[in-house]
PDB file of N, CA and C in Angstrom:
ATOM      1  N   UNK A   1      12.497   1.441   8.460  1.00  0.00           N
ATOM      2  CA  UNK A   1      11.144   1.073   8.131  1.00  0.00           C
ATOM      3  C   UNK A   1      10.514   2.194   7.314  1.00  0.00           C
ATOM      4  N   UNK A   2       9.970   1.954   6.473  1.00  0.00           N
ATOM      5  CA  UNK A   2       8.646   3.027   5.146  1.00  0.00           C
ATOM      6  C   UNK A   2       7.962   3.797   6.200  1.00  0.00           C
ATOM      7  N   UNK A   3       7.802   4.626   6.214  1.00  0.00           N
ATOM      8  CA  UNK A   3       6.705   5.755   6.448  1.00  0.00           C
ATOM      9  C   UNK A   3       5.897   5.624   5.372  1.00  0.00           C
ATOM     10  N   UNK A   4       4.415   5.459   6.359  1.00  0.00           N
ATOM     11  CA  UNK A   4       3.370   5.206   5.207  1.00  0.00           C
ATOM     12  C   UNK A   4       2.856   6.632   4.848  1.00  0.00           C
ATOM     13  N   UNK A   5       2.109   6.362   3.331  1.00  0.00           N
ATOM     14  CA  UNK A   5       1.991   7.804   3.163  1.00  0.00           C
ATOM     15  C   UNK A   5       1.072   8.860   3.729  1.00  0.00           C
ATOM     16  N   UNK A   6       1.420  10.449   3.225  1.00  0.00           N
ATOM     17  CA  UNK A   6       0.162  10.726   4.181  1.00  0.00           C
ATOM     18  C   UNK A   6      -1.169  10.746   4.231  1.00  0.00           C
ATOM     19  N   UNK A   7      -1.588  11.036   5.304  1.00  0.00           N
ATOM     20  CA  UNK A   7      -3.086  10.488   5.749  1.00  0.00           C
ATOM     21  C   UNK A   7      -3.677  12.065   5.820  1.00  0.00           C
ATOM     22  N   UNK A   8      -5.088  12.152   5.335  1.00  0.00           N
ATOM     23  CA  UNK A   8      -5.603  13.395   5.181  1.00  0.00           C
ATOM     24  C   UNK A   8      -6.513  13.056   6.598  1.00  0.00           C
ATOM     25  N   UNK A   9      -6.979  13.982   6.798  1.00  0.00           N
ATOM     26  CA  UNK A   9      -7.551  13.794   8.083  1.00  0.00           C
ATOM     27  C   UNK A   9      -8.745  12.894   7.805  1.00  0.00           C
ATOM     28  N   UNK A  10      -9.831  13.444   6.766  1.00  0.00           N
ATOM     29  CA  UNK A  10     -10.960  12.716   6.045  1.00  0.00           C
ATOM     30  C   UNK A  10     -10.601  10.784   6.040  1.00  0.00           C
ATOM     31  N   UNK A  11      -9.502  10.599   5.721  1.00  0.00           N
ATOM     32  CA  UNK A  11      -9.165   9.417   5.653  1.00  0.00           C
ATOM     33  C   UNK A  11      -8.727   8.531   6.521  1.00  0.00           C
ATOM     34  N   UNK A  12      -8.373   9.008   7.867  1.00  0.00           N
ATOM     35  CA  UNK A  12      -7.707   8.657   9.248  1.00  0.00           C
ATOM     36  C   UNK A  12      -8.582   7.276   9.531  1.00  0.00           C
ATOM     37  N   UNK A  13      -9.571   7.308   9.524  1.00  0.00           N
ATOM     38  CA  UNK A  13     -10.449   6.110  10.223  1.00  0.00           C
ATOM     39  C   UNK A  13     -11.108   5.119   9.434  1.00  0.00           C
ATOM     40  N   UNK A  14     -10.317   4.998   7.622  1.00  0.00           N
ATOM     41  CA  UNK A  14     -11.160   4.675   7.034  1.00  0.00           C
ATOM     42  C   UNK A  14     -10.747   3.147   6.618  1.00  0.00           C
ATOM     43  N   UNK A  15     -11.159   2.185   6.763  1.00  0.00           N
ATOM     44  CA  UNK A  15     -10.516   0.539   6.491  1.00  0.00           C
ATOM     45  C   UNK A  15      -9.452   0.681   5.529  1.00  0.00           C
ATOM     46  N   UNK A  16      -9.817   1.176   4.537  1.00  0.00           N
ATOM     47  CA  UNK A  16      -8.702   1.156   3.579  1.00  0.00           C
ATOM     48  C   UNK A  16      -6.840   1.984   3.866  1.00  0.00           C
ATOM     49  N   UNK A  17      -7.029   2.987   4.558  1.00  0.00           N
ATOM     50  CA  UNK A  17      -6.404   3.272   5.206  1.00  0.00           C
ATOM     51  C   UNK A  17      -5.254   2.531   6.482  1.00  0.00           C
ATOM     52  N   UNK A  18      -6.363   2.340   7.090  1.00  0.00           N
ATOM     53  CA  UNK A  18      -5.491   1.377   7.773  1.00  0.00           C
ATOM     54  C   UNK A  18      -5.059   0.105   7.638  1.00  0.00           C
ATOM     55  N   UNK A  19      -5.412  -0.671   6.199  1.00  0.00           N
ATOM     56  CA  UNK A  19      -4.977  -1.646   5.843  1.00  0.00           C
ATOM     57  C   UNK A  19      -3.350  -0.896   4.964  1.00  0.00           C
ATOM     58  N   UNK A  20      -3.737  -0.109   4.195  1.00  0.00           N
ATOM     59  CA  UNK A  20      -2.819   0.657   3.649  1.00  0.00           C
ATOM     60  C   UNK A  20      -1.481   0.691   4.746  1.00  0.00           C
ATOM     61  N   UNK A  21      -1.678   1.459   5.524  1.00  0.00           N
ATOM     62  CA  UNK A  21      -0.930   1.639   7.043  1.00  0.00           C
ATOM     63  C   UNK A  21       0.041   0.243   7.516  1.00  0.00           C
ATOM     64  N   UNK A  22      -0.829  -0.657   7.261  1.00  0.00           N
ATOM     65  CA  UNK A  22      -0.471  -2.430   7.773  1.00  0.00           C
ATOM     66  C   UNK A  22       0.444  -3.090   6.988  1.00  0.00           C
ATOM     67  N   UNK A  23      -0.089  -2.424   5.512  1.00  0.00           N
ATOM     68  CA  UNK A  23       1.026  -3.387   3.885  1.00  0.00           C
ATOM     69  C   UNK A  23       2.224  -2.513   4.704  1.00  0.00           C
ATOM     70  N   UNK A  24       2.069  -1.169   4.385  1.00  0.00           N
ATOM     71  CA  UNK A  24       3.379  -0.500   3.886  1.00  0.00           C
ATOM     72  C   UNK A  24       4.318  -1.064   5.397  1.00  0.00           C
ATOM     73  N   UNK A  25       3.728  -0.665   6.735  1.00  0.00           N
ATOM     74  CA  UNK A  25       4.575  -1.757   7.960  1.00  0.00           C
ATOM     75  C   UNK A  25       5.107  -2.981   7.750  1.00  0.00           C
ATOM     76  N   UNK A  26       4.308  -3.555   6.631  1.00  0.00           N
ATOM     77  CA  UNK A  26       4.917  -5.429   6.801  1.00  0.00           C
ATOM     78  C   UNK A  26       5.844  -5.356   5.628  1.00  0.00           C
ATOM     79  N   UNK A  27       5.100  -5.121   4.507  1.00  0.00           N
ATOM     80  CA  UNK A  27       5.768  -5.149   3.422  1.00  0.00           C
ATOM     81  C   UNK A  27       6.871  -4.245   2.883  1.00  0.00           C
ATOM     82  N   UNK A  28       6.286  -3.313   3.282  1.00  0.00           N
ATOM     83  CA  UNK A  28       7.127  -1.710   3.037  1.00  0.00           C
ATOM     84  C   UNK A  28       8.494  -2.169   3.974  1.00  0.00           C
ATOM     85  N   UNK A  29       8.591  -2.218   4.804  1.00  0.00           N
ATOM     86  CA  UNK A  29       9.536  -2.649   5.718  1.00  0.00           C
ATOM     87  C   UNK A  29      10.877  -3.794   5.313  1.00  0.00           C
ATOM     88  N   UNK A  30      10.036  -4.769   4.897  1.00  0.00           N
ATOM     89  CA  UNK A  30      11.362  -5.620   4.042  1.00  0.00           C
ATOM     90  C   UNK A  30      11.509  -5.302   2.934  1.00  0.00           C
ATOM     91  N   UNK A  31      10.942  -4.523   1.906  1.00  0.00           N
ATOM     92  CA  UNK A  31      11.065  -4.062   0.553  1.00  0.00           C
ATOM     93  C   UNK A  31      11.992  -3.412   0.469  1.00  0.00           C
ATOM     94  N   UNK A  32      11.734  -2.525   1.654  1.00  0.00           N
ATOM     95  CA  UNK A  32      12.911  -0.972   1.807  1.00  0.00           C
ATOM     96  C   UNK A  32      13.905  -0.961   2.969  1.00  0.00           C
ATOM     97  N   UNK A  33      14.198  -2.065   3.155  1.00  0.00           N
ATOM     98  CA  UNK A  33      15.365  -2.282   4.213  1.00  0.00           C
ATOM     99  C   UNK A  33      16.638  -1.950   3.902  1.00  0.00           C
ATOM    100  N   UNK A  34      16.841  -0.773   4.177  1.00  0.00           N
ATOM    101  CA  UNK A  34      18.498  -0.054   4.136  1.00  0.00           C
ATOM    102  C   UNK A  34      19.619  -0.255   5.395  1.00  0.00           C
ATOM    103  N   UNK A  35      18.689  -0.286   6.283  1.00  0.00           N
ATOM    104  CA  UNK A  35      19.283  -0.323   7.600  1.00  0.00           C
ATOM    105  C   UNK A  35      19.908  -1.754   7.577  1.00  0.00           C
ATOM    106  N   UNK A  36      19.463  -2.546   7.385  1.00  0.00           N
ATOM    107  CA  UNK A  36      19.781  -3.894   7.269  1.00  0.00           C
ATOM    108  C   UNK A  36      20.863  -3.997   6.136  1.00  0.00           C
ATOM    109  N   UNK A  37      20.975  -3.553   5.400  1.00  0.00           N
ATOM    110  CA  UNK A  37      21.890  -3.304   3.773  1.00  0.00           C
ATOM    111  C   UNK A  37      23.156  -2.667   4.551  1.00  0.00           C
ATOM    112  N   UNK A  38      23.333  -2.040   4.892  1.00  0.00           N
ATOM    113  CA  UNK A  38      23.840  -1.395   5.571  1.00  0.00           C
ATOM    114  C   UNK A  38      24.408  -2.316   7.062  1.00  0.00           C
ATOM    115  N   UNK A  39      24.207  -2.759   7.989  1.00  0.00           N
ATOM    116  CA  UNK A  39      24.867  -3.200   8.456  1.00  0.00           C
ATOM    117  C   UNK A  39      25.467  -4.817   8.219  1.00  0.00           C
ATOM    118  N   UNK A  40      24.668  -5.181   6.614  1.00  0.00           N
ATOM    119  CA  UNK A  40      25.814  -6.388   6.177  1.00  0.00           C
ATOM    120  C   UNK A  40      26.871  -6.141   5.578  1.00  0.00           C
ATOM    121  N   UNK A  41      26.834  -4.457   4.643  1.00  0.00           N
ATOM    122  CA  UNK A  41      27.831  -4.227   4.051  1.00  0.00           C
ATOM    123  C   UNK A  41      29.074  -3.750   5.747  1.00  0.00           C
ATOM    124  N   UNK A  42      29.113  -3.531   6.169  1.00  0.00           N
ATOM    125  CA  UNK A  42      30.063  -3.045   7.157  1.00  0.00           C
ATOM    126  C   UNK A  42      30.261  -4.393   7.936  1.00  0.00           C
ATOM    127  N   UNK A  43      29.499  -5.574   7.620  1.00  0.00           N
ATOM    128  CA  UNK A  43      30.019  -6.401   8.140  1.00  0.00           C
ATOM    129  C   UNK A  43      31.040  -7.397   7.358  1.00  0.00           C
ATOM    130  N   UNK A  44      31.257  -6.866   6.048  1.00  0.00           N
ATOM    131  CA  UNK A  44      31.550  -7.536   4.986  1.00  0.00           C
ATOM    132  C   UNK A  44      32.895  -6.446   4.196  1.00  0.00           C
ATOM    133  N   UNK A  45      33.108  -5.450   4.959  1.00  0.00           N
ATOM    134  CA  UNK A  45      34.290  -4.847   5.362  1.00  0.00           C
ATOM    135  C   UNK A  45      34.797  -5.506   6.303  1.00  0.00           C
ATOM    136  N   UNK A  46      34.619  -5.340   7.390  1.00  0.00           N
ATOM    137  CA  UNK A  46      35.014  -6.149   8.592  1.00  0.00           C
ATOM    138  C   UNK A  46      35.678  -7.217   8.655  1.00  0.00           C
ATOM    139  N   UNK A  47      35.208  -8.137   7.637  1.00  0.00           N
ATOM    140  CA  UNK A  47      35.359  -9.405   7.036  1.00  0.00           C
ATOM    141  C   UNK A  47      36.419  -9.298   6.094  1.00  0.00           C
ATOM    142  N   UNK A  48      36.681  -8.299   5.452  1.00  0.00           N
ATOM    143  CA  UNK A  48      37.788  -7.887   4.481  1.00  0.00           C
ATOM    144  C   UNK A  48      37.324  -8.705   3.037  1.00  0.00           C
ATOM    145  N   UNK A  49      36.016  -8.964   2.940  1.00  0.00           N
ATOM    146  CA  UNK A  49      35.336  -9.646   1.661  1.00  0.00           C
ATOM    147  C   UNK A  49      34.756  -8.380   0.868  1.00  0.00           C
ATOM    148  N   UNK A  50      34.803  -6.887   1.590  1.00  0.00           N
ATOM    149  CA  UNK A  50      34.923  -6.241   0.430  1.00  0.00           C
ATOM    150  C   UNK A  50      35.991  -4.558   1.247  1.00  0.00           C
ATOM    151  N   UNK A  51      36.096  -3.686   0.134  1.00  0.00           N
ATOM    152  CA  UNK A  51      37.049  -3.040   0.791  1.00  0.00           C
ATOM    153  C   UNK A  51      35.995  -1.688   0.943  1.00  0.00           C
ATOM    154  N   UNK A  52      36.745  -0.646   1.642  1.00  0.00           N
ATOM    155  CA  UNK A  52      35.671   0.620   1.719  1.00  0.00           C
ATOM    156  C   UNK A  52      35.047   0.888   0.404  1.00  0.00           C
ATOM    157  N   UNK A  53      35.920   1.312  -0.205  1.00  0.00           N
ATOM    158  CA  UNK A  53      35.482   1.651  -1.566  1.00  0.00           C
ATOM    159  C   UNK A  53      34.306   0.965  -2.477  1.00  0.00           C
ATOM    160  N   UNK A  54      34.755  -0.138  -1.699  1.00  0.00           N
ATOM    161  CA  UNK A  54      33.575  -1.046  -2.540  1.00  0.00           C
ATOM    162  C   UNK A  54      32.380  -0.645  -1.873  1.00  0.00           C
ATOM    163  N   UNK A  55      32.174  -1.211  -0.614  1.00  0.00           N
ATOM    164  CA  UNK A  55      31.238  -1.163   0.430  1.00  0.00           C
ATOM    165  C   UNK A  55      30.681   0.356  -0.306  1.00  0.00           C
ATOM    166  N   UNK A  56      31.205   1.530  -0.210  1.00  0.00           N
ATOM    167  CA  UNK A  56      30.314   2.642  -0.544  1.00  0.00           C
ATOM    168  C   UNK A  56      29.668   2.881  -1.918  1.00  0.00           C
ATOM    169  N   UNK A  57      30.425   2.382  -2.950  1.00  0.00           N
ATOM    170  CA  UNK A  57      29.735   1.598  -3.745  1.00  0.00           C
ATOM    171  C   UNK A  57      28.029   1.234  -3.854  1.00  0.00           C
ATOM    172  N   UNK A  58      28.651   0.121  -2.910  1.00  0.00           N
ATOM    173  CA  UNK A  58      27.548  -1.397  -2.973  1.00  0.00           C
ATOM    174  C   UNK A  58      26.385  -0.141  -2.026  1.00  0.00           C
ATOM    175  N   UNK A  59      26.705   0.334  -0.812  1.00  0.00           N
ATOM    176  CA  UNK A  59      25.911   1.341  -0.512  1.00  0.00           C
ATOM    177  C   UNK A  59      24.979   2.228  -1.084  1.00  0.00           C
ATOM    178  N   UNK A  60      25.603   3.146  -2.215  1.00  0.00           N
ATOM    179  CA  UNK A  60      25.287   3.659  -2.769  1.00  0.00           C
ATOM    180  C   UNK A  60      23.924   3.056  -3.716  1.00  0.00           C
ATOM    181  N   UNK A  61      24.153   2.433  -4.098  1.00  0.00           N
ATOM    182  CA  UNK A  61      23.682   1.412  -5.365  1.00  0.00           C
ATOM    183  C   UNK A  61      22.090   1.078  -4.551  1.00  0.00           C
ATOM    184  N   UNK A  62      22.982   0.186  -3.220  1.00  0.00           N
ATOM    185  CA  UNK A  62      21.696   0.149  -2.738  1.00  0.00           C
ATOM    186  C   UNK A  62      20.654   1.050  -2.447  1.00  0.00           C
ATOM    187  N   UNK A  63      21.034   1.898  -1.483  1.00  0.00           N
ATOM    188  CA  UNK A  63      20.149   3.166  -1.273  1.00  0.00           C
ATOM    189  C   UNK A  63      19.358   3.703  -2.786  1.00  0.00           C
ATOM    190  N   UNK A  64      19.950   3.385  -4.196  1.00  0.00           N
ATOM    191  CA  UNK A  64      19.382   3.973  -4.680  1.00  0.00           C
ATOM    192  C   UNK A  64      18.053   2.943  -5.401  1.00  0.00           C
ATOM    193  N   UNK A  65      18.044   1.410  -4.957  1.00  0.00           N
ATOM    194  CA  UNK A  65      17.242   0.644  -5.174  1.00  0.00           C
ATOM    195  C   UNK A  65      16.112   0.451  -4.310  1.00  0.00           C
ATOM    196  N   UNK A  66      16.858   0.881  -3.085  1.00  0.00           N
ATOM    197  CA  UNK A  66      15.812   0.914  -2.090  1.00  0.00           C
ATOM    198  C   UNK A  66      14.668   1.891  -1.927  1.00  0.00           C
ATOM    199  N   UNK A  67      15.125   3.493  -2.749  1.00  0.00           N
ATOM    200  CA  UNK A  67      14.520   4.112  -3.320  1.00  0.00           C
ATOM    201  C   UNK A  67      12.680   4.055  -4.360  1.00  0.00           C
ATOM    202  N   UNK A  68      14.100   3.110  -5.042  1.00  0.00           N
ATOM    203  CA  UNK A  68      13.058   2.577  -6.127  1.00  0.00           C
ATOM    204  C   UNK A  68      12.205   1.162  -6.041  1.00  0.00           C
ATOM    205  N   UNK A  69      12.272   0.594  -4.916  1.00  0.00           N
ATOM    206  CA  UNK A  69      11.760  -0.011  -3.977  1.00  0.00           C
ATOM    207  C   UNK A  69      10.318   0.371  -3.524  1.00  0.00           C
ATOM    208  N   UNK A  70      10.528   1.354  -2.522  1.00  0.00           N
ATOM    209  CA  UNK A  70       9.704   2.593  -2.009  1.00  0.00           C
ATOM    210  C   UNK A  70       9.045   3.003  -3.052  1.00  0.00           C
ATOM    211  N   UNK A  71       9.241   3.709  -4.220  1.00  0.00           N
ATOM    212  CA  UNK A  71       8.256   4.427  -4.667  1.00  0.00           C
ATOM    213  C   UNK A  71       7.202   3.131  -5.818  1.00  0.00           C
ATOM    214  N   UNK A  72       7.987   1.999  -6.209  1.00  0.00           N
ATOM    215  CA  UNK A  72       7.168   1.116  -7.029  1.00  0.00           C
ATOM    216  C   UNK A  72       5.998   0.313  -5.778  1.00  0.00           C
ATOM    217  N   UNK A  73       6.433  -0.218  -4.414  1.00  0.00           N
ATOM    218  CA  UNK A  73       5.398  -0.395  -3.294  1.00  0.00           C
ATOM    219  C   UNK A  73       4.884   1.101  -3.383  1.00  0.00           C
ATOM    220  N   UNK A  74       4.869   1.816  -3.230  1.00  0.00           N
ATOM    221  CA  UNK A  74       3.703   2.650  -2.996  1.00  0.00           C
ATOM    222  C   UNK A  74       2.871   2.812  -4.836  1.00  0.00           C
ATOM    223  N   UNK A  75       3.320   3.023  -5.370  1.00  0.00           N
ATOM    224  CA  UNK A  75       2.355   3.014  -6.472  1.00  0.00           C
ATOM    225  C   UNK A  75       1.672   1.528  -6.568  1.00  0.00           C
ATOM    226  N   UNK A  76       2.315   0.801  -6.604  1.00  0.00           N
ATOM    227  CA  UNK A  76       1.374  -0.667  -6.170  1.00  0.00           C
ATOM    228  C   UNK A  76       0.127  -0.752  -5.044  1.00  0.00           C
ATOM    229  N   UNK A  77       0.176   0.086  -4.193  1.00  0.00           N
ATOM    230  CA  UNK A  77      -0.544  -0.185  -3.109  1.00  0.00           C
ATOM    231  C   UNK A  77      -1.492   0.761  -3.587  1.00  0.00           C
ATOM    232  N   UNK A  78      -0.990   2.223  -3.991  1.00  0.00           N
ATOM    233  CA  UNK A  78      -2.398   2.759  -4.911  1.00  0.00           C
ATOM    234  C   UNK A  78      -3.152   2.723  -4.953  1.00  0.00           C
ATOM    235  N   UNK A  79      -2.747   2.067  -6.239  1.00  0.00           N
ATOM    236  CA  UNK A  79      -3.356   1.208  -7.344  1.00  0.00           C
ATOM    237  C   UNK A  79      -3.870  -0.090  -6.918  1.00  0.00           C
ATOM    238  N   UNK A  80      -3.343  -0.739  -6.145  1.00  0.00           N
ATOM    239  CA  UNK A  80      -4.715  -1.567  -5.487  1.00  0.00           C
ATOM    240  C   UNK A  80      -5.565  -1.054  -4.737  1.00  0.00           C
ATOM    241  N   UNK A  81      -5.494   0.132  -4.284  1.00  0.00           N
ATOM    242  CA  UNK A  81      -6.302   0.974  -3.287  1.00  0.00           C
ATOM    243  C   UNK A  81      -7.726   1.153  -3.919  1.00  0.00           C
ATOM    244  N   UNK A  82      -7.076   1.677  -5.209  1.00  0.00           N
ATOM    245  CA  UNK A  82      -8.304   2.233  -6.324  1.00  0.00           C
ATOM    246  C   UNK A  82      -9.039   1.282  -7.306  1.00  0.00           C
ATOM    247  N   UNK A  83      -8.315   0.269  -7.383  1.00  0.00           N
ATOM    248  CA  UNK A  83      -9.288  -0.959  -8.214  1.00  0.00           C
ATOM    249  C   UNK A  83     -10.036  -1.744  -7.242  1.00  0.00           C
ATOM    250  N   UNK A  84      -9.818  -1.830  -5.773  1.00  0.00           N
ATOM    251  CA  UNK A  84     -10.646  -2.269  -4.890  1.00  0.00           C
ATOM    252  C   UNK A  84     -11.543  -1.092  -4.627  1.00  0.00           C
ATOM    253  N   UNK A  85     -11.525   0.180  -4.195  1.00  0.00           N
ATOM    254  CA  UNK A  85     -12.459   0.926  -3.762  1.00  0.00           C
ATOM    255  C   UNK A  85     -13.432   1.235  -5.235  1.00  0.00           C
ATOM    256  N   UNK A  86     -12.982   1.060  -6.763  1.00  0.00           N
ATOM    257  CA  UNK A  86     -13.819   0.792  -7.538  1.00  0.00           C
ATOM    258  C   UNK A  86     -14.549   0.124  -7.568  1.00  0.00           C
ATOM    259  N   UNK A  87     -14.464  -1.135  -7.088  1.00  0.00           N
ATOM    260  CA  UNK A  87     -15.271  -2.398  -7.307  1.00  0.00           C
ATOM    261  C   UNK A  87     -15.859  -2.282  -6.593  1.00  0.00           C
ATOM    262  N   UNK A  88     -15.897  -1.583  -5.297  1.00  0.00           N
ATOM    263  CA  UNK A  88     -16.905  -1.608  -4.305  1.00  0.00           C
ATOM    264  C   UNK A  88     -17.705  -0.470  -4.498  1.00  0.00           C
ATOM    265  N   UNK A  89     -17.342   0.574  -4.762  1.00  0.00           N
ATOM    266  CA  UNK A  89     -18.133   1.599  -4.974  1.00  0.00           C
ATOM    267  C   UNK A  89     -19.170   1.238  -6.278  1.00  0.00           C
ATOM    268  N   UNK A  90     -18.332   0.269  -7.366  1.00  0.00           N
ATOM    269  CA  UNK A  90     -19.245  -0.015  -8.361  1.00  0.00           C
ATOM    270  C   UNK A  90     -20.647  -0.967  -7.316  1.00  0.00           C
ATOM    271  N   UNK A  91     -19.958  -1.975  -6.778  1.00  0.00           N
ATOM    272  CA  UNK A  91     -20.975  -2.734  -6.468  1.00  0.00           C
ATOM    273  C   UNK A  91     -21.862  -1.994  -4.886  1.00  0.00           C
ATOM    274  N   UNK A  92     -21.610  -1.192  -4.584  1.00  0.00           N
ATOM    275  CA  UNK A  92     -22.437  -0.294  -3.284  1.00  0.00           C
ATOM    276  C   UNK A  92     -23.631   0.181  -4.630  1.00  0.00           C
ATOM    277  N   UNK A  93     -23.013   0.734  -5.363  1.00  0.00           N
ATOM    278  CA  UNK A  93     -24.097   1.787  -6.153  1.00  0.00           C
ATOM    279  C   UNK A  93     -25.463   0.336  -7.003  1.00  0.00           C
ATOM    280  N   UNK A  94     -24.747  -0.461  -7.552  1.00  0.00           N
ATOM    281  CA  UNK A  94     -25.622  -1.096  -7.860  1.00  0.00           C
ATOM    282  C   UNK A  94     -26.021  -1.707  -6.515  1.00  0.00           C
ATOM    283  N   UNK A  95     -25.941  -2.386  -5.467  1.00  0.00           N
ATOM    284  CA  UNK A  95     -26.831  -2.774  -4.199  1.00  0.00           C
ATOM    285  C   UNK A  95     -27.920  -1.412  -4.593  1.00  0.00           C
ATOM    286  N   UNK A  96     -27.989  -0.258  -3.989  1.00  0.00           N
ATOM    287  CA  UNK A  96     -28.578   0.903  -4.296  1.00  0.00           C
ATOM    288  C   UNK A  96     -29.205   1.099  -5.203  1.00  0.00           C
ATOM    289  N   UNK A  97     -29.267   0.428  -6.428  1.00  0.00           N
ATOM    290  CA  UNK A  97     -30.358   0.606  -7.574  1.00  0.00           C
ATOM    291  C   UNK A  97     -31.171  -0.415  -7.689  1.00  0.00           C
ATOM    292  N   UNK A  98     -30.455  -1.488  -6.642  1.00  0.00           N
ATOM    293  CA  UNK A  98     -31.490  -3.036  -6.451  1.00  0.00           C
ATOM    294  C   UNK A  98     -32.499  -2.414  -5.666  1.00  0.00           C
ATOM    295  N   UNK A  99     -32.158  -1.892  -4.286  1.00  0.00           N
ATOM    296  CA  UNK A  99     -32.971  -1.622  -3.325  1.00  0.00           C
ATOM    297  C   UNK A  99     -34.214  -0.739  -3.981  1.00  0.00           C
ATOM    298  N   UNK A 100     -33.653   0.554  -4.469  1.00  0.00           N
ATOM    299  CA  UNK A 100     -34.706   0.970  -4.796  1.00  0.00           C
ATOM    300  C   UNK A 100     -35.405   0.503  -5.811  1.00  0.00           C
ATOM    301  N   UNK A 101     -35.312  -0.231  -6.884  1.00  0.00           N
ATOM    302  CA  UNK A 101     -36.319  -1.100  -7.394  1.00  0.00           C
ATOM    303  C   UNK A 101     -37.157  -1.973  -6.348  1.00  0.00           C
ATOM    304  N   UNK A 102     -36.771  -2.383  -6.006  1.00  0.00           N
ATOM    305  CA  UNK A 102     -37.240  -3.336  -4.498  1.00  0.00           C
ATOM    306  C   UNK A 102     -38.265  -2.860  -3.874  1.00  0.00           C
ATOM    307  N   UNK A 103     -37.848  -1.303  -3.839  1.00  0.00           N
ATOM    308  CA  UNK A 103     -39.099  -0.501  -2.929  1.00  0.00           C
ATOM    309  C   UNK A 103     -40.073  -0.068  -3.593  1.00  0.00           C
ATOM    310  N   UNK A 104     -39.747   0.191  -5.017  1.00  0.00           N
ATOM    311  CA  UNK A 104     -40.645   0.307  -6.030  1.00  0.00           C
ATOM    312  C   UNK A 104     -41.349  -0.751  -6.196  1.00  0.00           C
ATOM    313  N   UNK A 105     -41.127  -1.868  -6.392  1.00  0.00           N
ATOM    314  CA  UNK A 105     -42.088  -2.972  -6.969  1.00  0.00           C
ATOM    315  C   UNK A 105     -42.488  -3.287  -5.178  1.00  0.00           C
ATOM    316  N   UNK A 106     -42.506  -3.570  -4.640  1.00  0.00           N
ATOM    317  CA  UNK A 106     -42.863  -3.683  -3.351  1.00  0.00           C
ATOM    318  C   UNK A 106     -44.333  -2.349  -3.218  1.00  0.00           C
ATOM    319  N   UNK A 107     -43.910  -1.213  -3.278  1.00  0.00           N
ATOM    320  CA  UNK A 107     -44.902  -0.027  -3.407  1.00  0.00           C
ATOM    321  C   UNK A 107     -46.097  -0.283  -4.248  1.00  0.00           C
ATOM    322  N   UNK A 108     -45.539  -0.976  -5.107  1.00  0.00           N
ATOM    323  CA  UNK A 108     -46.825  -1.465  -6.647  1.00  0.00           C
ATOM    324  C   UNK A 108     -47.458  -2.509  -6.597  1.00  0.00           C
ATOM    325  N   UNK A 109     -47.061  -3.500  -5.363  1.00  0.00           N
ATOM    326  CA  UNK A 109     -47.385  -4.274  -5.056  1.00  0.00           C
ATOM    327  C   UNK A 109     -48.467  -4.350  -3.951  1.00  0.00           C
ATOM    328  N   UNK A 110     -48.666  -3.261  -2.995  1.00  0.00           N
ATOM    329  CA  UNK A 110     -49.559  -2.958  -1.957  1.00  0.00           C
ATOM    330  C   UNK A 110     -50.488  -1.460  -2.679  1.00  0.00           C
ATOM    331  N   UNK A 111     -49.993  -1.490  -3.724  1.00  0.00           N
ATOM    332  CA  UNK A 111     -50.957  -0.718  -4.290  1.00  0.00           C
ATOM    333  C   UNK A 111     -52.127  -1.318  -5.159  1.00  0.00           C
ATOM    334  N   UNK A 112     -51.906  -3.123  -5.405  1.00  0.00           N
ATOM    335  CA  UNK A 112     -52.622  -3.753  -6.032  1.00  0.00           C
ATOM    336  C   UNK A 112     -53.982  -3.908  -5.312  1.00  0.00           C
ATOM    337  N   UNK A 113     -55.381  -4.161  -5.842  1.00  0.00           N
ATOM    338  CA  UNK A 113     -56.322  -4.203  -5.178  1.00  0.00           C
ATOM    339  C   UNK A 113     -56.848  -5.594  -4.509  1.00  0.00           C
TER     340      UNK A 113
END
């Protein structure tokens, strides 16, 4: 299973985080399944449908996809990390420039006679 990446302390409790935490468990997990690669190839020796040589091979190969597996899910998850916490941070800041207009015209409004 993926080890998700690390967590700064600042970030430990933060939604995004632990959704982060949840992909890389569900997804990360079948993306980067070696362990599983691995005990079909030895079952497929066993079977004499492939020979050692091959099997370490096919091993090899894998491990090095599974690799590249791992590091394209984590730049994916990112990068959705950061176009969602954009959009929200865009749209927090504008809520925040509504309000205070709000309080402004509201203020100008009990200031009328």
């Amino acid at each position: 299973m993926t080890d998700a990446a690390p967590v700064d302390d600042k970030d430990k409790d933060t939604l995004g985080r632990r959704l982060s935490e949840a992909w890389h468990k569900t997804v990360g997990a079948w993306a980067t399944d070696d362990k599983g690669t691995a005990s079909l190839v030895s079952r497929l020796v066993d079977f004499r449908t492939l020979s050692t040589e091959e099997a370490k091979k096919v091993l090899v190969d894998a491990k090095k996809r599974v690799e590249e597996n791992r590091a394209e899910l984590d730049r994916r998850v990112d990068e959705s990390w950061h176009r969602a916490a954009g959009f929200f941070t865009t749209e927090q800041k504008e809520l925040k420039k509504l309000e205070e207009r709000l309080a402004t015209l509201e203020a100008r409004f009990k200031a009328l006679p």
